[in-house]
Structure formats: C-alpha cells, structure tokens
N, C-alpha and C. Protein backbone atom coordinates (compact mmCIF):
# COMPACT_ATOMS: atom_id res chain seq x y z
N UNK A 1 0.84 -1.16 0.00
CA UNK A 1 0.00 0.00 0.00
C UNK A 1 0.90 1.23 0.00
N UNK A 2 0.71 2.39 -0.93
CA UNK A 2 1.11 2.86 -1.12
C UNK A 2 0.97 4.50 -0.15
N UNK A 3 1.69 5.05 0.62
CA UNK A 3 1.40 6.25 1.12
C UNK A 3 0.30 7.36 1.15
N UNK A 4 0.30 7.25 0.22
CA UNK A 4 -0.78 8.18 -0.42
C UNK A 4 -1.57 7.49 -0.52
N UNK A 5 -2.04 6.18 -0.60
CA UNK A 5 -2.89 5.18 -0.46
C UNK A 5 -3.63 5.51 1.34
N UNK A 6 -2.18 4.71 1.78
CA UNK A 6 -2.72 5.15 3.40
C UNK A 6 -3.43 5.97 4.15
N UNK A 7 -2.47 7.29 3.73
CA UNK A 7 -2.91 8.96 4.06
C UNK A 7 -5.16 9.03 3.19
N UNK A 8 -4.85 8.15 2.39
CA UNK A 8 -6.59 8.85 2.10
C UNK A 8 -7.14 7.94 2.65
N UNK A 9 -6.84 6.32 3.14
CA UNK A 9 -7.99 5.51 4.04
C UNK A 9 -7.85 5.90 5.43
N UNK A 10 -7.14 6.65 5.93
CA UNK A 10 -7.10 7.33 7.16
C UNK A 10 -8.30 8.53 7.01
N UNK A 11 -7.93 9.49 6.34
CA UNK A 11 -8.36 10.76 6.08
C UNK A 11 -9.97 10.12 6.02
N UNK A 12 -10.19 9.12 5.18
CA UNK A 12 -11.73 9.01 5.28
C UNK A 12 -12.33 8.42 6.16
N UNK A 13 -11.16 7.64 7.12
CA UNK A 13 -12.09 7.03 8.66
C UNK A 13 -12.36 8.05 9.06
N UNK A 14 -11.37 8.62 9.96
CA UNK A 14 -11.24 9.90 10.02
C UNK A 14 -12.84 10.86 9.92
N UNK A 15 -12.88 11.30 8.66
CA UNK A 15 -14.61 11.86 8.50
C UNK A 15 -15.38 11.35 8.77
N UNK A 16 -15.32 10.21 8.76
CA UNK A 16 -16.64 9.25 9.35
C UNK A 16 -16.42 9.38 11.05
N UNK A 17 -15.60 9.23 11.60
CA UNK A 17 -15.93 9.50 12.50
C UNK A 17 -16.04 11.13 13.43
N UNK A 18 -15.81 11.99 12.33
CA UNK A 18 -16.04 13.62 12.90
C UNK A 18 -17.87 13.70 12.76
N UNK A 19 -18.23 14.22 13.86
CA UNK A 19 -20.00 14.71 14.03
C UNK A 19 -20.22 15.38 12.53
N UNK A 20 -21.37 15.20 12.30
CA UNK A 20 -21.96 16.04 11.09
C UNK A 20 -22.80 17.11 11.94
N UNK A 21 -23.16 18.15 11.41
CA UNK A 21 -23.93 19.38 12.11
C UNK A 21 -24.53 20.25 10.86
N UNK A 22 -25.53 21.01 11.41
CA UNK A 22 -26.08 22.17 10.72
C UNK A 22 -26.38 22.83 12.13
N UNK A 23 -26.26 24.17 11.93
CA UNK A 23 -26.51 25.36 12.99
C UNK A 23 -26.21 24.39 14.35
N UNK A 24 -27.19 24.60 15.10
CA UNK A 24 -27.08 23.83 16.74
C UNK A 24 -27.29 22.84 16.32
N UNK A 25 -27.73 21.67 15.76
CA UNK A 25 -27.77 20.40 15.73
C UNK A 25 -26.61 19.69 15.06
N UNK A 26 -26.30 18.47 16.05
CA UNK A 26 -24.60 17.77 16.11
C UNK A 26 -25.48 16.47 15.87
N UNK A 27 -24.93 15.26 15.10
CA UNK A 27 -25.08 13.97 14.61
C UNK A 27 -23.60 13.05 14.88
N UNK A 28 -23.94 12.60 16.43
CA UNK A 28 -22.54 11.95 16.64
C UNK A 28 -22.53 10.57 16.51
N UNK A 29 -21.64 9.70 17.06
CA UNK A 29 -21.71 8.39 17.00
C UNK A 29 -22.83 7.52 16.32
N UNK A 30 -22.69 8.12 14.86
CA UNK A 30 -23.37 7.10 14.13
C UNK A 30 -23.22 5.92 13.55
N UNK A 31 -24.13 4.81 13.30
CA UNK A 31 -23.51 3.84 13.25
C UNK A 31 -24.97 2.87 12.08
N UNK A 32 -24.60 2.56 11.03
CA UNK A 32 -25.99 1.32 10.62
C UNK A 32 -25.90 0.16 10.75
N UNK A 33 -26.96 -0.97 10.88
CA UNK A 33 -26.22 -2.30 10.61
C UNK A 33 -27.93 -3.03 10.14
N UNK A 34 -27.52 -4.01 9.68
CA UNK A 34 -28.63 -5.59 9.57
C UNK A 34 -28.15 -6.77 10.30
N UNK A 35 -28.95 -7.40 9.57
CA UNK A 35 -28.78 -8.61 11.09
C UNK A 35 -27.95 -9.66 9.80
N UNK A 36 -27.45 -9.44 8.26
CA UNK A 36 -26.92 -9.80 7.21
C UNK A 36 -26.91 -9.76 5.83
N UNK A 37 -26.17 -10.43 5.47
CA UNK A 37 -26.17 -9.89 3.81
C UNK A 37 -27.34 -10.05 3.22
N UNK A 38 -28.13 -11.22 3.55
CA UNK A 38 -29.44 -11.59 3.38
C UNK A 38 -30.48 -10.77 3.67
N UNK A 39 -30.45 -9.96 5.14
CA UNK A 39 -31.49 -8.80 5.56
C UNK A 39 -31.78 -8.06 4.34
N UNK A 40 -33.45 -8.31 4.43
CA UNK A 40 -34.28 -7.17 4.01
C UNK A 40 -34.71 -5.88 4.79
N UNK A 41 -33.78 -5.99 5.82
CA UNK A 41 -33.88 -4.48 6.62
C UNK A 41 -32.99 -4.57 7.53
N UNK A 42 -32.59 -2.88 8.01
CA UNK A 42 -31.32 -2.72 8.65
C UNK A 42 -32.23 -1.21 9.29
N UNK A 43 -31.14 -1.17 10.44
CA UNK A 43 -30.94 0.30 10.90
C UNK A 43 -30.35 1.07 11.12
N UNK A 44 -30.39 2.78 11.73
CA UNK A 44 -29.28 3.47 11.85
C UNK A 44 -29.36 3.69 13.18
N UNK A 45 -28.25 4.35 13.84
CA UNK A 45 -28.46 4.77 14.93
C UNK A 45 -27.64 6.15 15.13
N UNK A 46 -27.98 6.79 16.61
CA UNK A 46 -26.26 7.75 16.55
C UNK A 46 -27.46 8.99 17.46
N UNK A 47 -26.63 10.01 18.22
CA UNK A 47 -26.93 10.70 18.81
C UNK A 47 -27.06 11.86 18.47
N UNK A 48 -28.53 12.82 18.61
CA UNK A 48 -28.59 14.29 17.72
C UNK A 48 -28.40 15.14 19.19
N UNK A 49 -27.48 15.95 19.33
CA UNK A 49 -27.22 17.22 19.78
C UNK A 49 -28.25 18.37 19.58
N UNK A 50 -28.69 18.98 20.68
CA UNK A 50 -29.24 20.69 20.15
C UNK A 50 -28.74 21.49 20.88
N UNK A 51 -26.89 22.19 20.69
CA UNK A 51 -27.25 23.32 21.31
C UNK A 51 -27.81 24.50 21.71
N UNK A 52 -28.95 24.27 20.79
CA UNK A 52 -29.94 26.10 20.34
C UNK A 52 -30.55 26.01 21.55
N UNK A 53 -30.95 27.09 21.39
CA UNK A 53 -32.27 27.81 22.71
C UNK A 53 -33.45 27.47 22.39
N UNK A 54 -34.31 26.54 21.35
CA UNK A 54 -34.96 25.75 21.63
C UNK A 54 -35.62 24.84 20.85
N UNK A 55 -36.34 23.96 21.06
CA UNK A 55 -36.24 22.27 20.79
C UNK A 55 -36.55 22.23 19.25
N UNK A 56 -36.01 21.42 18.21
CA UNK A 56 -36.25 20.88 17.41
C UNK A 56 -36.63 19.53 16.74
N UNK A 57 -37.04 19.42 16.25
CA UNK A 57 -37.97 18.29 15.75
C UNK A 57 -37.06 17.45 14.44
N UNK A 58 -36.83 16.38 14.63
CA UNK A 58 -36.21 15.47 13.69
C UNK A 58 -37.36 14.75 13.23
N UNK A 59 -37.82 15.00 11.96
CA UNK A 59 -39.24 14.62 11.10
C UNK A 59 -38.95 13.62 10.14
N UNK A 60 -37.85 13.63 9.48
CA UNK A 60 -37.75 12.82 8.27
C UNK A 60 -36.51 12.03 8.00
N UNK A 61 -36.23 11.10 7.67
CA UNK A 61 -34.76 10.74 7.39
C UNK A 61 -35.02 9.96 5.66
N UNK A 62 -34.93 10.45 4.86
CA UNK A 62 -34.37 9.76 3.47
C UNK A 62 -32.60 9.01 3.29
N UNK A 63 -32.90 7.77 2.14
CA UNK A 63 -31.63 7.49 1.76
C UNK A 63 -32.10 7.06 0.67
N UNK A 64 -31.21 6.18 -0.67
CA UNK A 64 -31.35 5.51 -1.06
C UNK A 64 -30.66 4.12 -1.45
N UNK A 65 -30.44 3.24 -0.03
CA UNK A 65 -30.35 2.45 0.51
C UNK A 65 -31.24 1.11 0.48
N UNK A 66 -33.03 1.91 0.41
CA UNK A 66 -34.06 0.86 1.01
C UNK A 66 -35.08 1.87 0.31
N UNK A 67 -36.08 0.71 -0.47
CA UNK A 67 -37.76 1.03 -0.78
C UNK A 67 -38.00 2.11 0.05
N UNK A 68 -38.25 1.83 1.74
CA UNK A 68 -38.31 2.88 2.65
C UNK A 68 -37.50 3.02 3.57
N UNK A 69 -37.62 4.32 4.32
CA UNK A 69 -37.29 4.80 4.98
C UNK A 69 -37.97 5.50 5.96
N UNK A 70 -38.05 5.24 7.10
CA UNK A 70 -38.88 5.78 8.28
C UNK A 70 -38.13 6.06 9.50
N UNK A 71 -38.78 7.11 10.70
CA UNK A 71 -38.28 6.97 11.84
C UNK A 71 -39.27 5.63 12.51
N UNK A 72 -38.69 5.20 13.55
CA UNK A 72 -39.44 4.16 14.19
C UNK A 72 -39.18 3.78 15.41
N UNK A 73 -40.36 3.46 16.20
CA UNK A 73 -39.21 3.55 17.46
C UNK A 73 -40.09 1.92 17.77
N UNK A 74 -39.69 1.57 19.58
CA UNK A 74 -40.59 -0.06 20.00
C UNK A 74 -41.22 0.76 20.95
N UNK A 75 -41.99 -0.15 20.96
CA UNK A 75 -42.77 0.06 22.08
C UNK A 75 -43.93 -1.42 22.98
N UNK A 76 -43.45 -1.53 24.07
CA UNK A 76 -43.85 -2.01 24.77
C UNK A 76 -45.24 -2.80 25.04
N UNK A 77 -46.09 -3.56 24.59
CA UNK A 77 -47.32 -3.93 24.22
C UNK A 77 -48.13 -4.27 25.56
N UNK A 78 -47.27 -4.60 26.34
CA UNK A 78 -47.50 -4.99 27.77
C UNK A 78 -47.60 -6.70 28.24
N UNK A 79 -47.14 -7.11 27.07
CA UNK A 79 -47.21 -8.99 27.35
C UNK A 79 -45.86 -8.83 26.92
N UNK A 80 -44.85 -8.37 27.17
CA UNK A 80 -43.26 -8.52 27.08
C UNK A 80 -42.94 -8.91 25.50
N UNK A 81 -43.92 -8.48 24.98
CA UNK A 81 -43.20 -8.01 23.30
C UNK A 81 -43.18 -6.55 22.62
N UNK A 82 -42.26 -6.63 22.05
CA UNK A 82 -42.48 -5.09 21.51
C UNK A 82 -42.57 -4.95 20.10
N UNK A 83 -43.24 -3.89 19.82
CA UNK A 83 -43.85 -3.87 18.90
C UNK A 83 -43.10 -2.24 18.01
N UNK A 84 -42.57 -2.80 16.66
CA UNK A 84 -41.90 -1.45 16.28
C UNK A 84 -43.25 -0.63 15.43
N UNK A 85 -43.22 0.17 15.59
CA UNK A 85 -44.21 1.26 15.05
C UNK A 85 -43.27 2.35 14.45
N UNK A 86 -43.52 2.79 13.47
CA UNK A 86 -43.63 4.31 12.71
C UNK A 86 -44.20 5.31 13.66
N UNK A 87 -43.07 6.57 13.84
CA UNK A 87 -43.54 7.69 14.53
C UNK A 87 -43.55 8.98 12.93
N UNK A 88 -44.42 8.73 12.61
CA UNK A 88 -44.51 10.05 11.67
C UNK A 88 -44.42 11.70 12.28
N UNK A 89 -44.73 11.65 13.18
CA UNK A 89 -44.29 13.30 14.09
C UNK A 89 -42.88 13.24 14.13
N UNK A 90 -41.80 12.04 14.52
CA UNK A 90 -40.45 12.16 14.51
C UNK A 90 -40.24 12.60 15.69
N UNK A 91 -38.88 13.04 16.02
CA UNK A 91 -38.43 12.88 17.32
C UNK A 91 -37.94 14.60 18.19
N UNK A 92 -38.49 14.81 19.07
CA UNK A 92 -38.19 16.13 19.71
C UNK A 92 -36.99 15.97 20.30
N UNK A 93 -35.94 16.69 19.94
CA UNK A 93 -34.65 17.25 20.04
C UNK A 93 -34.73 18.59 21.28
N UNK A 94 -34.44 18.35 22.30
CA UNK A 94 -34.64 19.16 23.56
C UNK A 94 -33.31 20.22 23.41
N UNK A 95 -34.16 21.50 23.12
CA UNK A 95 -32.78 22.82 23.60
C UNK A 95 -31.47 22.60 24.42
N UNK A 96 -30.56 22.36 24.19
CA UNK A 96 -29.35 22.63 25.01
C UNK A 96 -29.40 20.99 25.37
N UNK A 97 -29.81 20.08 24.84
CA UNK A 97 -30.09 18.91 25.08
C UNK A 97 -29.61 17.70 23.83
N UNK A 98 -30.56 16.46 24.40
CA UNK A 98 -29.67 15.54 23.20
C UNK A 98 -30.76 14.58 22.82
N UNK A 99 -30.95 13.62 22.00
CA UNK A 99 -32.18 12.44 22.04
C UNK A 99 -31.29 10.94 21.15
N UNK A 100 -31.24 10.10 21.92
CA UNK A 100 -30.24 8.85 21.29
C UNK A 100 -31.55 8.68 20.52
N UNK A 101 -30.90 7.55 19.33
CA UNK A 101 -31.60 6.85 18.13
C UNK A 101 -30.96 5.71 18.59
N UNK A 102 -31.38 4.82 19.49
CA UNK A 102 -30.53 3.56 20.13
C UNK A 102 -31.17 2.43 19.78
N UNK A 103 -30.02 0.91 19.70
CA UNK A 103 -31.31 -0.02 19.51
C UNK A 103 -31.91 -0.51 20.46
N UNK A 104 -33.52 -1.20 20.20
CA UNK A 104 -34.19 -0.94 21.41
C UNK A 104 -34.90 -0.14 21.44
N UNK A 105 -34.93 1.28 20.73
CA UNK A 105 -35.81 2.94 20.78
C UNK A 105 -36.30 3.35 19.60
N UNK A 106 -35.69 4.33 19.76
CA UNK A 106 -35.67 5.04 18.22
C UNK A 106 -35.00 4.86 17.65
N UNK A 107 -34.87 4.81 16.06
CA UNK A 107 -33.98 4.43 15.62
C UNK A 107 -34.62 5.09 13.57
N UNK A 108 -33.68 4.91 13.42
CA UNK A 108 -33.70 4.98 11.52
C UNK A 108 -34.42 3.69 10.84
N UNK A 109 -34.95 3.47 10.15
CA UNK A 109 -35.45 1.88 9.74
C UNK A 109 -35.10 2.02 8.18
N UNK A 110 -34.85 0.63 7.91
CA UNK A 110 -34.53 0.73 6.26
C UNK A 110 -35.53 -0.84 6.04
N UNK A 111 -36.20 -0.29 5.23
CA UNK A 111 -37.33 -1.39 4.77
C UNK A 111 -37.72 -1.86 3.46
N UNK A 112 -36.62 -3.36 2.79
CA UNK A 112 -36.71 -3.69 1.26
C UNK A 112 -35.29 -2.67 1.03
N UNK A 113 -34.04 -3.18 1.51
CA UNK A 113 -32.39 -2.81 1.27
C UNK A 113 -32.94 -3.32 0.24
N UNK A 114 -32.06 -2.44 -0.79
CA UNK A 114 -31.41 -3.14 -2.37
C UNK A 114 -30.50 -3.32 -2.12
N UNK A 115 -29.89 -3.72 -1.45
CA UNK A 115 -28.59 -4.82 -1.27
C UNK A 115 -28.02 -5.05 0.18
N UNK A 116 -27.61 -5.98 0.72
CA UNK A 116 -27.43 -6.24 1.80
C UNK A 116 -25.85 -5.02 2.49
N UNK A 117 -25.94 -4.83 3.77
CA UNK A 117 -24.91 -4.11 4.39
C UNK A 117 -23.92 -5.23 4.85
N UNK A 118 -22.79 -4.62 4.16
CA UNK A 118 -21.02 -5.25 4.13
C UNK A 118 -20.78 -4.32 5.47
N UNK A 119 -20.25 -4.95 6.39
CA UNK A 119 -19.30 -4.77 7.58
C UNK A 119 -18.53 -3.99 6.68
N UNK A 120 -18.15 -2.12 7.52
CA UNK A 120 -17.60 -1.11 6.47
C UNK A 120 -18.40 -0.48 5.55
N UNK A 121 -18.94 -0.60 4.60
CA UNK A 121 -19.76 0.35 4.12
C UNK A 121 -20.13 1.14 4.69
N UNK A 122 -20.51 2.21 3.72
CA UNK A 122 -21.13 3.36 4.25
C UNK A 122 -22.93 4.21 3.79
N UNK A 123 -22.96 4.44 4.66
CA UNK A 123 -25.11 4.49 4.19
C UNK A 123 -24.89 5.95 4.37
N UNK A 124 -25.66 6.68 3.38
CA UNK A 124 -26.06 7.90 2.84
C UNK A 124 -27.53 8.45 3.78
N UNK A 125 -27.43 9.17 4.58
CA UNK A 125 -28.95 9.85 4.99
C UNK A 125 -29.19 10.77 5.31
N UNK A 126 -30.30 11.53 4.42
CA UNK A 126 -30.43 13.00 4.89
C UNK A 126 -31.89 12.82 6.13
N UNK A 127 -31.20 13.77 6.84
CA UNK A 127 -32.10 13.92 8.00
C UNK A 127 -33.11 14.91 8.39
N UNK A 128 -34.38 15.41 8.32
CA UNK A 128 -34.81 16.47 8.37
C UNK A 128 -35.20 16.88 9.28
N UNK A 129 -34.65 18.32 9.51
CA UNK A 129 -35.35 18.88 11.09
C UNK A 129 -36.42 20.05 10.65
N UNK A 130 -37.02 20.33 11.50
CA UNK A 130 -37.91 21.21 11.54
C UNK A 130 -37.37 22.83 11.31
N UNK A 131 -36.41 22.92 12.19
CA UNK A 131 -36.22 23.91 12.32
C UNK A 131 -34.24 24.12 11.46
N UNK A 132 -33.45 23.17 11.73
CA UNK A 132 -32.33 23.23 11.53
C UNK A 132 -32.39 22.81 9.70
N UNK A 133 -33.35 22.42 9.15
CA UNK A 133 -33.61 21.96 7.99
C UNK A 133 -33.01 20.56 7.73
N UNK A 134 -32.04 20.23 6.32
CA UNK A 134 -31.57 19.13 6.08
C UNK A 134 -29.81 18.91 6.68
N UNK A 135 -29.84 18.12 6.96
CA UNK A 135 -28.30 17.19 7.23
C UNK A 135 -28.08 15.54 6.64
N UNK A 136 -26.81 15.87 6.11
CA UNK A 136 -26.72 14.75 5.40
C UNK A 136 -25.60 14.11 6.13
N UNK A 137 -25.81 12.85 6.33
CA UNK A 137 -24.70 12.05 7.29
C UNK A 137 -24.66 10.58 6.52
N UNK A 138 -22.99 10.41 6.60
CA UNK A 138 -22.51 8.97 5.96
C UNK A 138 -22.43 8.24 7.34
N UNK A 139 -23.11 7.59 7.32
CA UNK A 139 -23.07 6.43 8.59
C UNK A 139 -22.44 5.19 8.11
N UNK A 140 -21.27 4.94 8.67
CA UNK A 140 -20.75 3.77 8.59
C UNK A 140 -21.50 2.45 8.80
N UNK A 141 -21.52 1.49 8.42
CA UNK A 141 -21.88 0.22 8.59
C UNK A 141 -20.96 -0.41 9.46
N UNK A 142 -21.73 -1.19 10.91
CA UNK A 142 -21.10 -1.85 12.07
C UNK A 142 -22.05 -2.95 12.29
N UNK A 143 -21.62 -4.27 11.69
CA UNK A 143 -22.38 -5.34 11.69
C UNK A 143 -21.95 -6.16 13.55
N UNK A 144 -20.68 -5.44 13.82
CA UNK A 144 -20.08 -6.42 15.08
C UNK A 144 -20.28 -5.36 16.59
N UNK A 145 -20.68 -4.25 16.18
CA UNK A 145 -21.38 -3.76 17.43
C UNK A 145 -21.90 -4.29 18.17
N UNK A 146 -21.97 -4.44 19.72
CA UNK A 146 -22.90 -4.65 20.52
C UNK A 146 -23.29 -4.08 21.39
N UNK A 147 -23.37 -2.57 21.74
CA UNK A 147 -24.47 -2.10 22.29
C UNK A 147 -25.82 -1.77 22.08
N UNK A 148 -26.74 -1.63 23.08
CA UNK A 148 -27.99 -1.43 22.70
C UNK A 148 -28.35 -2.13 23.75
N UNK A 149 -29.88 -2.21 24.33
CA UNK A 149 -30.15 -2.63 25.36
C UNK A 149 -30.83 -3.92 25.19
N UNK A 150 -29.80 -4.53 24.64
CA UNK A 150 -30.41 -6.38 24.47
C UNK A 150 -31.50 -6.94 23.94
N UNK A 151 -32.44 -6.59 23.42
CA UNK A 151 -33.47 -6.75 22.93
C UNK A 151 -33.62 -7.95 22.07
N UNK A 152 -34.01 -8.99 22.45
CA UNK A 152 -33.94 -10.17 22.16
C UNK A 152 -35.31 -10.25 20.53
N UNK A 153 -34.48 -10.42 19.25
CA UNK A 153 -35.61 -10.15 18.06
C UNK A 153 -36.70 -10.85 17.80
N UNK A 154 -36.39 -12.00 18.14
CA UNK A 154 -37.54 -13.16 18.54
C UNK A 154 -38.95 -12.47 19.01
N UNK A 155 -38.70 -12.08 20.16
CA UNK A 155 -39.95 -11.39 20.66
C UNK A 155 -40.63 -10.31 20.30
N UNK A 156 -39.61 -9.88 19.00
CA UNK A 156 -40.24 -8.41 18.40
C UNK A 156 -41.52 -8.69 17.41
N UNK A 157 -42.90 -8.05 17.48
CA UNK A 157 -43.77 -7.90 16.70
C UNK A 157 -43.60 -6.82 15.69
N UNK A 158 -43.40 -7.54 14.26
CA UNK A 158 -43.26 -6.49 13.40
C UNK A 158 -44.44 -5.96 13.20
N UNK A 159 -45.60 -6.27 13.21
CA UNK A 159 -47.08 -6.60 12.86
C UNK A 159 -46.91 -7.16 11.65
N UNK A 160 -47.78 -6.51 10.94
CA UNK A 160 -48.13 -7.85 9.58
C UNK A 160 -46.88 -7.52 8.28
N UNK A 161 -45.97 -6.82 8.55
CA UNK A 161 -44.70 -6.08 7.85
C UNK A 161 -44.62 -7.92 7.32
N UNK A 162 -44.00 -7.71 5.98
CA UNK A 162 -43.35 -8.65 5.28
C UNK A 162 -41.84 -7.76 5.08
N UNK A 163 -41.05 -7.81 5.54
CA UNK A 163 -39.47 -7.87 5.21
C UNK A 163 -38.86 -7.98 4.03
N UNK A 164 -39.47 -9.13 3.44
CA UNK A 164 -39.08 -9.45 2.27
C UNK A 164 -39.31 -9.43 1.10
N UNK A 165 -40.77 -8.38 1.51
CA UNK A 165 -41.03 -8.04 -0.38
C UNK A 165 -41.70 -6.87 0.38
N UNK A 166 -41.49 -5.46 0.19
CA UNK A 166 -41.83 -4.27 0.26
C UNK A 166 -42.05 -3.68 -0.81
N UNK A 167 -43.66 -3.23 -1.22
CA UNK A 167 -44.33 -2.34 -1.71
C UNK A 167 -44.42 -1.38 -1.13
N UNK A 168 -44.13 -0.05 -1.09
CA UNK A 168 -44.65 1.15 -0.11
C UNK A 168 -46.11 1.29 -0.68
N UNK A 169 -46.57 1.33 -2.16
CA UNK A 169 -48.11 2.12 -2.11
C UNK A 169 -48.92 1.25 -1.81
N UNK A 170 -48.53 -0.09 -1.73
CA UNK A 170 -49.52 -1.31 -0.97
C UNK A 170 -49.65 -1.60 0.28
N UNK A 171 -48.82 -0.71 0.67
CA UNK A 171 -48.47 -1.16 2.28
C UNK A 171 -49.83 -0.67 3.29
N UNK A 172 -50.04 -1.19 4.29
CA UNK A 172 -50.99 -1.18 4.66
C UNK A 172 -50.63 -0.68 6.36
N UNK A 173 -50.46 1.03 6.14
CA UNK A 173 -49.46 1.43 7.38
C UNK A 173 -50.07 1.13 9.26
N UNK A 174 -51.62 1.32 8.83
CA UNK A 174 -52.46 0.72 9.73
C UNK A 174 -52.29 -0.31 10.71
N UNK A 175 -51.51 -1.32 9.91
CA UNK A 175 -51.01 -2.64 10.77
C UNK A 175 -49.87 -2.64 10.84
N UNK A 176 -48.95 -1.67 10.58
CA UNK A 176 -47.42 -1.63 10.51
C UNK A 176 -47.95 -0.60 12.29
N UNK A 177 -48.86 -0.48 12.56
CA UNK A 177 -48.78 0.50 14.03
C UNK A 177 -48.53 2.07 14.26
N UNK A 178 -48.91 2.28 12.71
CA UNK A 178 -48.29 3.76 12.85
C UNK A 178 -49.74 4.51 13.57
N UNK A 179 -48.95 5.63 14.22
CA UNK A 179 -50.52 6.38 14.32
C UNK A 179 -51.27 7.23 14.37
C-alpha cells in the first residue's frame, strides 16, 4: 500500500468518525447495521445534539439504501413483546439537550435494502429537522457492534410487515402501528 494510499484511508475514517452538524444540531456516533447480507432491513443509529435555545424536531430521514425509509421507534405492548411502530411526528430534540436513536428505541429503519450491508460500508442519509432543515450524514456500517439494550428479536412484533417483499403504495401502514 502505497502512502498516499494510506494517508486517504485514514483521512476518510477519520470523517466518518467527525460529528456532522447544521446550525445547533450535532449527529454523533453514528452507526448502521442488519442482522446480514441476506437482511431485508437494517438500521441506523447515533446521537442528535441541540445546542440552540430551543427544541427541534427530527421529522424525516431519506436514503437511497431501502424502498423505505422511516423513523421508528418499540414500544412495549405490555405482554413482554415489543412492537416497532412508525412515529410520523419524529423525534423532539430538547434545547441545550440531546435524544439517542438507540437499539431498542428510536432508531432509523430501512425497509426492502437493495442490497445487503457489508461490515464497512457506508449508508447515505439525509435527516430532516424542523427547524435546523436538512443534514446529510454517511453512517458507517457496524455489523459487530454490541451495544444497545439487548433486545432479544424473537420477541419483536413487526405486525403484519413482510421484510421481504416491500411495496410502499400497498403497504398497509395501519397494521405496521403507525398512528
């Protein structure tokens, strides 16, 4: 490998791991993954910053990665399964404050990948705030991560979501739990 070889696969870890920002809002420790090459869906994660004086709203996240793209968070059903739902309002970003996208919570959803995530790659997503507008962040792909708060997938209710063949104008968001 050649020097100049080196010097630019440094230089581009490197950016991947510097925060992305617009005005007060910071996009740190981001990170995507699937559960394999095979997955018909993956997620993102990573922490939004607001230093402004006051709260903003994270509404939208596009890529083109996956058919869709949604925020989504679990939620708790009360018989010890959880159930991921679509939050179409998106996520309030607290003034002088922070809101994780963790797994387990909230998170980025990619639904019908056109192609599976390679350990390394990198995923493209613009993020939309309310107030701070668009940010675009390269999130690395981390298939060997393990944080997150254990969430055993077995027990997860997708509802009637098929994984493996995604139509968005057929989709039937009703039973996907959105609300």
């Amino acid at each position: 490998m050649t020097l100049k070889t080196t010097l630019f696969a440094g230089l581009s870890a490197l950016a991947f791991a510097l925060p992305a920002f617009a005005g007060d809002i910071t996009i740190e420790d981001a990170y995507a993954r699937s559960s394999g090459m095979s997955a018909k869906a993956g997620a993102a994660f990573f922490v939004v910053h607001n230093a402004g004086a006051e709260d903003d709203q994270l509404i939208d996240a596009t890529s083109d990665v996956a058919k869709v793209v949604e925020l989504h968070t679990h939620k708790d059903m009360g018989d010890g399964v959880m159930k991921m739902m679509h939050v179409p309002e998106g996520f309030t970003i607290p003034a002088g404050g922070e809101h994780a996208l963790a797994r387990g919570g909230d998170h980025v959803m990619f639904m019908g990948l056109n192609k599976g995530f390679e350990q390394g790659d990198t995923v493209t997503v613009t993020l939309t705030f309310e107030k701070a507008g668009d940010i675009t962040v390269d999130i690395p792909v981390d298939l060997e991560r393990k944080d997150g708060m254990g969430m055993k997938h077995g027990k997860m209710d997708h509802g009637d979501m098929d994984h493996g063949k995604m139509d968005h104008d057929k989709m039937d968001h009703g039973k996907m739990g959105d609300k």
